[in-house]
C-alpha atoms as a PDB file:
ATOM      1  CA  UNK A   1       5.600  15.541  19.673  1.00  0.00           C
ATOM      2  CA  UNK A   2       2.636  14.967  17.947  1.00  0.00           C
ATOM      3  CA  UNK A   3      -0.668  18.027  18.358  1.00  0.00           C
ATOM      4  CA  UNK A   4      -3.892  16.908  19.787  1.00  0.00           C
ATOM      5  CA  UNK A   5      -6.061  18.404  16.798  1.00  0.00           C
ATOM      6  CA  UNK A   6      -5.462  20.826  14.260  1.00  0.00           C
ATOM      7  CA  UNK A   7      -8.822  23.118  14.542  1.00  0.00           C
ATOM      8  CA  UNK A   8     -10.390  24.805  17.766  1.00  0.00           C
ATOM      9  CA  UNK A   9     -13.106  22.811  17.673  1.00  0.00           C
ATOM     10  CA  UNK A  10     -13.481  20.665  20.238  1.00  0.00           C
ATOM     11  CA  UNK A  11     -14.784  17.743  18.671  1.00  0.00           C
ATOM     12  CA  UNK A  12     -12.580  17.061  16.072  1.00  0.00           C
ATOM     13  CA  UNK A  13     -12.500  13.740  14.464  1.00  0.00           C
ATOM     14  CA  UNK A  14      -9.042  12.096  12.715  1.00  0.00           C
ATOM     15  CA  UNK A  15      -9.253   9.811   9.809  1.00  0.00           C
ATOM     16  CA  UNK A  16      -7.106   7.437   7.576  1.00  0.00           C
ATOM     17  CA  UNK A  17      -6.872   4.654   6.151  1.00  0.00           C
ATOM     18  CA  UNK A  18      -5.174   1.457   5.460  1.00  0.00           C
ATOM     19  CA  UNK A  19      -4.761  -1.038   2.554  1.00  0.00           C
ATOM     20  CA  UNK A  20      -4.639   1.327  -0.200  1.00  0.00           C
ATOM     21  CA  UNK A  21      -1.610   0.277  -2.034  1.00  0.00           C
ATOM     22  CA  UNK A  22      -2.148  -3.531  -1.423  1.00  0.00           C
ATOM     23  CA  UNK A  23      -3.191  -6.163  -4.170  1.00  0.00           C
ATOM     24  CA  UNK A  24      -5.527  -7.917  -2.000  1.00  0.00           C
ATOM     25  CA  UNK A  25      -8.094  -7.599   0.659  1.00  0.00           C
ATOM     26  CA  UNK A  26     -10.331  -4.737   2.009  1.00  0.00           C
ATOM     27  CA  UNK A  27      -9.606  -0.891   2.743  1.00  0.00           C
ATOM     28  CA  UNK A  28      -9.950  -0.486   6.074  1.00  0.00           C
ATOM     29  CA  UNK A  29     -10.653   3.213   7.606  1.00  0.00           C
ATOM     30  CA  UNK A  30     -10.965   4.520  10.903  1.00  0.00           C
ATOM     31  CA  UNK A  31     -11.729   7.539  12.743  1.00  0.00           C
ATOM     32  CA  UNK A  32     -11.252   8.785  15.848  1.00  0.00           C
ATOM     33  CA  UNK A  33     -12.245  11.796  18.110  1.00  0.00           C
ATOM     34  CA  UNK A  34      -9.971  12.180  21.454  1.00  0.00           C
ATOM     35  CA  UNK A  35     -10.063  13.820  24.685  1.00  0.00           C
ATOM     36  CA  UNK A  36      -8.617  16.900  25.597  1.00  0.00           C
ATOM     37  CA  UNK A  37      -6.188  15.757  27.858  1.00  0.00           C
ATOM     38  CA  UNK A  38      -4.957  12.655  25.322  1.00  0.00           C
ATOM     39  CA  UNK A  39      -1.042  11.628  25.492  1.00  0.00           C
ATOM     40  CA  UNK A  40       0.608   8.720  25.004  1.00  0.00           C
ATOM     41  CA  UNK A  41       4.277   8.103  24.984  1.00  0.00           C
ATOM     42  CA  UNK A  42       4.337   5.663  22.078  1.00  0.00           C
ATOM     43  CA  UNK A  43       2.053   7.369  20.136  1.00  0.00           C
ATOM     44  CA  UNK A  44       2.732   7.439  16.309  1.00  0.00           C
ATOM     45  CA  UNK A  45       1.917   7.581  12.336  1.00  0.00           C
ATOM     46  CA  UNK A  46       1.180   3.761  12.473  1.00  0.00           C
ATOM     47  CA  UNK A  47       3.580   3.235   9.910  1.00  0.00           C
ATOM     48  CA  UNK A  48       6.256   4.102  11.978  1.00  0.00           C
ATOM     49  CA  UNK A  49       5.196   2.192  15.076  1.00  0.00           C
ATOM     50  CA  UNK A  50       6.474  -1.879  14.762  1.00  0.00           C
ATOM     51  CA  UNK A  51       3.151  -4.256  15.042  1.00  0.00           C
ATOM     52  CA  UNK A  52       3.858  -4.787  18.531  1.00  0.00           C
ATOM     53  CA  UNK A  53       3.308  -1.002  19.674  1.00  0.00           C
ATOM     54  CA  UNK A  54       0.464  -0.529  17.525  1.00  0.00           C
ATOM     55  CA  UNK A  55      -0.991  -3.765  19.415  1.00  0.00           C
ATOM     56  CA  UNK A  56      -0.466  -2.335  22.376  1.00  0.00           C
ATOM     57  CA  UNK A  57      -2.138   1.158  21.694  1.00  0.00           C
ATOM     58  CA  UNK A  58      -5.261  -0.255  19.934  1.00  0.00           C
ATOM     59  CA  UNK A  59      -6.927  -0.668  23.684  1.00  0.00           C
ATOM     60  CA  UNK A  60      -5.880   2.261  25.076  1.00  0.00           C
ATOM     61  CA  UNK A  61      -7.401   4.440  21.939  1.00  0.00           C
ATOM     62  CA  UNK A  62     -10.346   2.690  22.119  1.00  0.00           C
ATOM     63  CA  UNK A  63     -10.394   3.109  25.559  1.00  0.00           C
ATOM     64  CA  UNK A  64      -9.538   6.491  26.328  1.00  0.00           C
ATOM     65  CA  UNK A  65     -11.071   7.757  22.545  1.00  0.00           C
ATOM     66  CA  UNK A  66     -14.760   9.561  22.891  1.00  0.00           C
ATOM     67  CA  UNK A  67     -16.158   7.545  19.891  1.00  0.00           C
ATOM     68  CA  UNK A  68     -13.674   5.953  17.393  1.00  0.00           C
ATOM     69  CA  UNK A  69     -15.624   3.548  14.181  1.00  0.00           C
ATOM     70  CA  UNK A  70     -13.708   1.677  12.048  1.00  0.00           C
ATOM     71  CA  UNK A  71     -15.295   0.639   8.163  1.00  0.00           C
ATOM     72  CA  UNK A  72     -13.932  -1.733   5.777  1.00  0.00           C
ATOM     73  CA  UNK A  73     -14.561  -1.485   1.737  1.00  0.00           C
ATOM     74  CA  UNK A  74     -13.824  -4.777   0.178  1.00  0.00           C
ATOM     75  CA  UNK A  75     -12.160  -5.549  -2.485  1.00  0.00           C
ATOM     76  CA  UNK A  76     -15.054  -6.147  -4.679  1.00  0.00           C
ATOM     77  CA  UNK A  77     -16.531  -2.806  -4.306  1.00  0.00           C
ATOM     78  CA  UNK A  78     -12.631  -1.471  -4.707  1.00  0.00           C
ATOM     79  CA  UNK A  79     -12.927  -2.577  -8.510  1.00  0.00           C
ATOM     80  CA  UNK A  80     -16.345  -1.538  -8.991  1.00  0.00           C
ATOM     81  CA  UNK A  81     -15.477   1.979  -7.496  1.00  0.00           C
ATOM     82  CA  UNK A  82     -11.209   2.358  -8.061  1.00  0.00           C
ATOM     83  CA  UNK A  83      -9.277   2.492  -4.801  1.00  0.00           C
ATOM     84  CA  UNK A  84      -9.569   6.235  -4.233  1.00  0.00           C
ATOM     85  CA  UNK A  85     -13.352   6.227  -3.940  1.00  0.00           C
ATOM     86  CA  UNK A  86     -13.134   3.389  -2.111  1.00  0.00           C
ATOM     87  CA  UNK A  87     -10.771   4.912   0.907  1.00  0.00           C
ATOM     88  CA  UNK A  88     -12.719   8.142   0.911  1.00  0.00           C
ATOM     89  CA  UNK A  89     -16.048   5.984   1.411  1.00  0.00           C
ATOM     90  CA  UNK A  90     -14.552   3.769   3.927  1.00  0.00           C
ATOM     91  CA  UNK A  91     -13.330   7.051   5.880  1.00  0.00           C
ATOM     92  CA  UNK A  92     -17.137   8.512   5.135  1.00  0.00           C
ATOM     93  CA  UNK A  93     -18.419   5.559   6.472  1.00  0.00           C
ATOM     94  CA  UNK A  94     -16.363   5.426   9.582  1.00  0.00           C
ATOM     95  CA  UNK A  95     -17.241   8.722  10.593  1.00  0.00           C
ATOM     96  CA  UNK A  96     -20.761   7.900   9.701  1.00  0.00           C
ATOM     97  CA  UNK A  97     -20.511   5.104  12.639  1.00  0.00           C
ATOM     98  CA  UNK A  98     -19.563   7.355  15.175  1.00  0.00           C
ATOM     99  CA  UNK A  99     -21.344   8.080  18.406  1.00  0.00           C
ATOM    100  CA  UNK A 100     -21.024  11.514  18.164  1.00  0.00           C
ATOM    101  CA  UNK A 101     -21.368  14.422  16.085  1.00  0.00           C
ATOM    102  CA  UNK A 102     -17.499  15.959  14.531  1.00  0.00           C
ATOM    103  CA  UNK A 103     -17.735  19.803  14.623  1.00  0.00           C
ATOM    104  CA  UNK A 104     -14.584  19.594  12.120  1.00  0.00           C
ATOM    105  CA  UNK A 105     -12.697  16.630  10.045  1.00  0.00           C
ATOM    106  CA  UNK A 106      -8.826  16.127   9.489  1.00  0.00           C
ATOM    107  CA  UNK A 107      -7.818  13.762   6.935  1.00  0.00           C
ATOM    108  CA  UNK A 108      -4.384  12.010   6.472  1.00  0.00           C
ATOM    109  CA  UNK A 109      -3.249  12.432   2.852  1.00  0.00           C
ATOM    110  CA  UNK A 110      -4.436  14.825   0.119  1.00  0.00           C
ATOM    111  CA  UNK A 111      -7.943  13.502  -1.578  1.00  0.00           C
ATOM    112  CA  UNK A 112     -11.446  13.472   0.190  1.00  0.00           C
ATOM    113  CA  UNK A 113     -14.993  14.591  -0.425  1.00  0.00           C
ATOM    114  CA  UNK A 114     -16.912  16.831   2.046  1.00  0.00           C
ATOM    115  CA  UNK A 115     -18.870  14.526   4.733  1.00  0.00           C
ATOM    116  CA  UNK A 116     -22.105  16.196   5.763  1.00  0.00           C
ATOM    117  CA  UNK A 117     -21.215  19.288   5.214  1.00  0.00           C
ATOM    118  CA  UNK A 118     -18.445  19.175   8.358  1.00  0.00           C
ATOM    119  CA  UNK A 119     -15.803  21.459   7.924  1.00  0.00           C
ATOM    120  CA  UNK A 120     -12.860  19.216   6.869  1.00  0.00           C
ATOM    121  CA  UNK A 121      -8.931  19.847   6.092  1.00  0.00           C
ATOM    122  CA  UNK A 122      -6.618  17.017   4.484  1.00  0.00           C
ATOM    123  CA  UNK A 123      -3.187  17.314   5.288  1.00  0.00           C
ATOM    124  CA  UNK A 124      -0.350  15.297   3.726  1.00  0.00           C
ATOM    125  CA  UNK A 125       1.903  13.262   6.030  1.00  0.00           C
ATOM    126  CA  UNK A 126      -0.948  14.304   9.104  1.00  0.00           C
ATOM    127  CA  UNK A 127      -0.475  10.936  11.024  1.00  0.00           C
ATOM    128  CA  UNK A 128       2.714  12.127  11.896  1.00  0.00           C
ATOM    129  CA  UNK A 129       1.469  15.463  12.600  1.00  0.00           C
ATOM    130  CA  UNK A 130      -1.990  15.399  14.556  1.00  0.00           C
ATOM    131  CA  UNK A 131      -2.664  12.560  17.466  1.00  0.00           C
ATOM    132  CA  UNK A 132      -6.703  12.136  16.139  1.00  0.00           C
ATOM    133  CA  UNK A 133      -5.267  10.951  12.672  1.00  0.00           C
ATOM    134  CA  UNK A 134      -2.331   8.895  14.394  1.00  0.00           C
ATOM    135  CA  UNK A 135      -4.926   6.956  16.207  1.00  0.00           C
ATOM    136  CA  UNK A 136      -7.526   6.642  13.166  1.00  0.00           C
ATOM    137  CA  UNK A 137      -4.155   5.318  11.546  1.00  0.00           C
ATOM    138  CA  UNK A 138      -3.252   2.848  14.223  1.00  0.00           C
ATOM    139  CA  UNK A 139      -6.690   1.605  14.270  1.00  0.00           C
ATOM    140  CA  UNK A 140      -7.124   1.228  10.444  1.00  0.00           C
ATOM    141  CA  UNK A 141      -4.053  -0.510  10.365  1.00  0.00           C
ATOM    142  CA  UNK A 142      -4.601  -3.029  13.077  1.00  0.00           C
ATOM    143  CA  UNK A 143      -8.178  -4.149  12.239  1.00  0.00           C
ATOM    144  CA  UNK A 144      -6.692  -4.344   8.621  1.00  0.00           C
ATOM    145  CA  UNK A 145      -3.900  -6.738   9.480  1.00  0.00           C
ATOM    146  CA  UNK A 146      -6.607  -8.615  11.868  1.00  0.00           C
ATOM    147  CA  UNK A 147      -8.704  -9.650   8.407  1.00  0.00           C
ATOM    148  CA  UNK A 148      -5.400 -10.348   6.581  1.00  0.00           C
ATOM    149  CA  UNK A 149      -4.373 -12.867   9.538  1.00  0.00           C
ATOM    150  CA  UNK A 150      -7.712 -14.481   9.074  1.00  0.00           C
ATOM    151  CA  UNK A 151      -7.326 -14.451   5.153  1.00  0.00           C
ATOM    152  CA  UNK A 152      -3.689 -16.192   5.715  1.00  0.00           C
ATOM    153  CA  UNK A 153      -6.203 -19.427   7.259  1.00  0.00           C
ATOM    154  CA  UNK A 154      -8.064 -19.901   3.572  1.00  0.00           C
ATOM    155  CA  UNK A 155      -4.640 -19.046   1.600  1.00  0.00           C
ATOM    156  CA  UNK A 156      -1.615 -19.388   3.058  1.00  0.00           C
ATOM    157  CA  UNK A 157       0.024 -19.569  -0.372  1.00  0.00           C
ATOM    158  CA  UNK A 158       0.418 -16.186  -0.447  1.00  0.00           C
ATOM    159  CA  UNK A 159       2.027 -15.074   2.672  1.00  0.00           C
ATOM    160  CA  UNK A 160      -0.324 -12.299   4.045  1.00  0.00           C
ATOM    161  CA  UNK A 161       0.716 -13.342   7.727  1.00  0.00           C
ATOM    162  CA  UNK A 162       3.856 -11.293   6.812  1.00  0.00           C
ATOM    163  CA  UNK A 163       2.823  -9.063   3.705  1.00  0.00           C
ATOM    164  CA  UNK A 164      -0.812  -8.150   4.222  1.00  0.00           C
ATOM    165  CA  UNK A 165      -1.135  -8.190   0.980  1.00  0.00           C
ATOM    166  CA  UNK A 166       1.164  -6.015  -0.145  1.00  0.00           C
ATOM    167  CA  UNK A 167       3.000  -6.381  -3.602  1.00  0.00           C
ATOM    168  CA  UNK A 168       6.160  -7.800  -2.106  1.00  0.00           C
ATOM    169  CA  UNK A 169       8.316 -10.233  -3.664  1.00  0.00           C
ATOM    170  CA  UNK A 170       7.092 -13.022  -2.062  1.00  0.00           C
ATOM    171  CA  UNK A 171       3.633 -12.377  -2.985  1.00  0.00           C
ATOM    172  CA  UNK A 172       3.965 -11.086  -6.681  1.00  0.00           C
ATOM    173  CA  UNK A 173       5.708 -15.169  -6.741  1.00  0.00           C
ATOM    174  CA  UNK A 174       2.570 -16.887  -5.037  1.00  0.00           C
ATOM    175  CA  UNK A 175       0.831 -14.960  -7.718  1.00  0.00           C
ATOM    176  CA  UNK A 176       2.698 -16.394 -10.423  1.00  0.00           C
ATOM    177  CA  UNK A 177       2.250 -19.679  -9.126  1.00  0.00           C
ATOM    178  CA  UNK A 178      -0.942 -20.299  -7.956  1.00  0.00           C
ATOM    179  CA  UNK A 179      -2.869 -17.454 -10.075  1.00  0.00           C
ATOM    180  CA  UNK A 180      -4.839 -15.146  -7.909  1.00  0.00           C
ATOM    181  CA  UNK A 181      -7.336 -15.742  -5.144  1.00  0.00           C
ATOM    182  CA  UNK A 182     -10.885 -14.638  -4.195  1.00  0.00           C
ATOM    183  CA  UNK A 183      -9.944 -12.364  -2.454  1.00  0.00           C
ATOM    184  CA  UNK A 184      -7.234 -10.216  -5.240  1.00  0.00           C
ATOM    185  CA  UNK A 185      -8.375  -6.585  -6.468  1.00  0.00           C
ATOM    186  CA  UNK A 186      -9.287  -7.527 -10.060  1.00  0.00           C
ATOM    187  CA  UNK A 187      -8.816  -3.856 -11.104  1.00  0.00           C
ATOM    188  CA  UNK A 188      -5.044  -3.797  -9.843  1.00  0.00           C
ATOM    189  CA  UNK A 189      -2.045  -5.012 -11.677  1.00  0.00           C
ATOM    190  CA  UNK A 190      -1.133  -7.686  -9.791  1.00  0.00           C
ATOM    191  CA  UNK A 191       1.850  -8.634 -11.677  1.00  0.00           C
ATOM    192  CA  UNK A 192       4.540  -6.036 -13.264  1.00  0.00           C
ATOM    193  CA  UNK A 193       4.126  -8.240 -16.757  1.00  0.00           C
ATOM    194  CA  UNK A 194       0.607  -8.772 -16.977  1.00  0.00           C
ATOM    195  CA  UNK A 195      -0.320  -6.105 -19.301  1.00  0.00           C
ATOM    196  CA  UNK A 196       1.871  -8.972 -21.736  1.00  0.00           C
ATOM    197  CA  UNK A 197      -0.021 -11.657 -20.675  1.00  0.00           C
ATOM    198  CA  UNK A 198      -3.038 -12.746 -21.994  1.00  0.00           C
ATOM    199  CA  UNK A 199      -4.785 -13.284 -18.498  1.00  0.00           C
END
């Protein structure tokens, strides 16, 4: 079973993000501040929930949540900034959009800069730890797939309907074939033999 929140605090907000590791498209963050009396059967880390289940808890977070935001960074400002700076300022921006106030700040993962001041505490693995986080997760991770479906309309060649733009097989091939599109992180290797190729 997953905790509520990991501080006393009653307003606690969750955060992650989504998209970090992929070679195309936006990072996507979200975060998310429950109620006290939040539970949910099916809830998850995202990553361990099929698409299905996370479909099916979107709603009910944003439903039952006290004020959730969600922020995208795309991937032009990834390559300006490098991916890091660009999750942490999607998160900062997400919990810039939200309706209230966080007293305190948990963070999935290892690397953030302080928000406002706000008390904040990363912890590694925390969408599988904390509910707030497993939520921000499930949202990031939704909205994120959401602009890759739309994405898959202008370039099917690649796939993102099942990779999200991911550096799968399948997609490191499209690459290869059709060069990149628009919307590929410049600043990423998007092939394993590229630093041999005169690109």
């Amino acid at each position: 079973m997953l905790a509520l929140k990991y501080s006393s605090f009653d307003l606690e907000a969750g955060t992650d993000e989504a998209g970090r590791g992929c070679l195309a498209g936006p990072v996507v963050a979200a975060a998310v501040i429950l109620p006290p009396d939040f539970k949910h059967p099916l809830m998850n880390d995202s990553k361990q929930l099929s698409e299905k289940k996370r479909e099916l808890l979107r709603p009910v977070i944003e439903k039952e949540a006290l004020s959730y935001a969600v922020a995208f960074v795309d991937h032009e400002e990834i390559d300006e900034i490098n991916i890091l700076n660009a999750s942490i300022l999607a998160m900062h921006k997400s919990l810039e959009s939200l309706k209230l106030d966080p007293q305190f700040i948990v963070v999935d993962g290892n690397k953030f800069k302080s928000f406002k001041n706000i008390p904040h505490q990363t912890i590694v693995k925390g969408d599988g730890k904390f509910l707030n986080i497993a939520a921000a997760s499930i949202l990031a991770k939704t909205y994120r797939d959401e602009f890759m479906f739309g994405a898959h309309q202008h370039y099917p060649e690649y796939g993102w309907l099942r990779n999200k733009g991911y550096p799968t097989s399948e997609h490191r091939k499209a690459i290869r074939q059709y060069g990149s599109s628009p919307l590929h992180r410049k600043s990423f290797k998007l092939l394993p033999e590229q630093l041999k190729l005169d690109l």
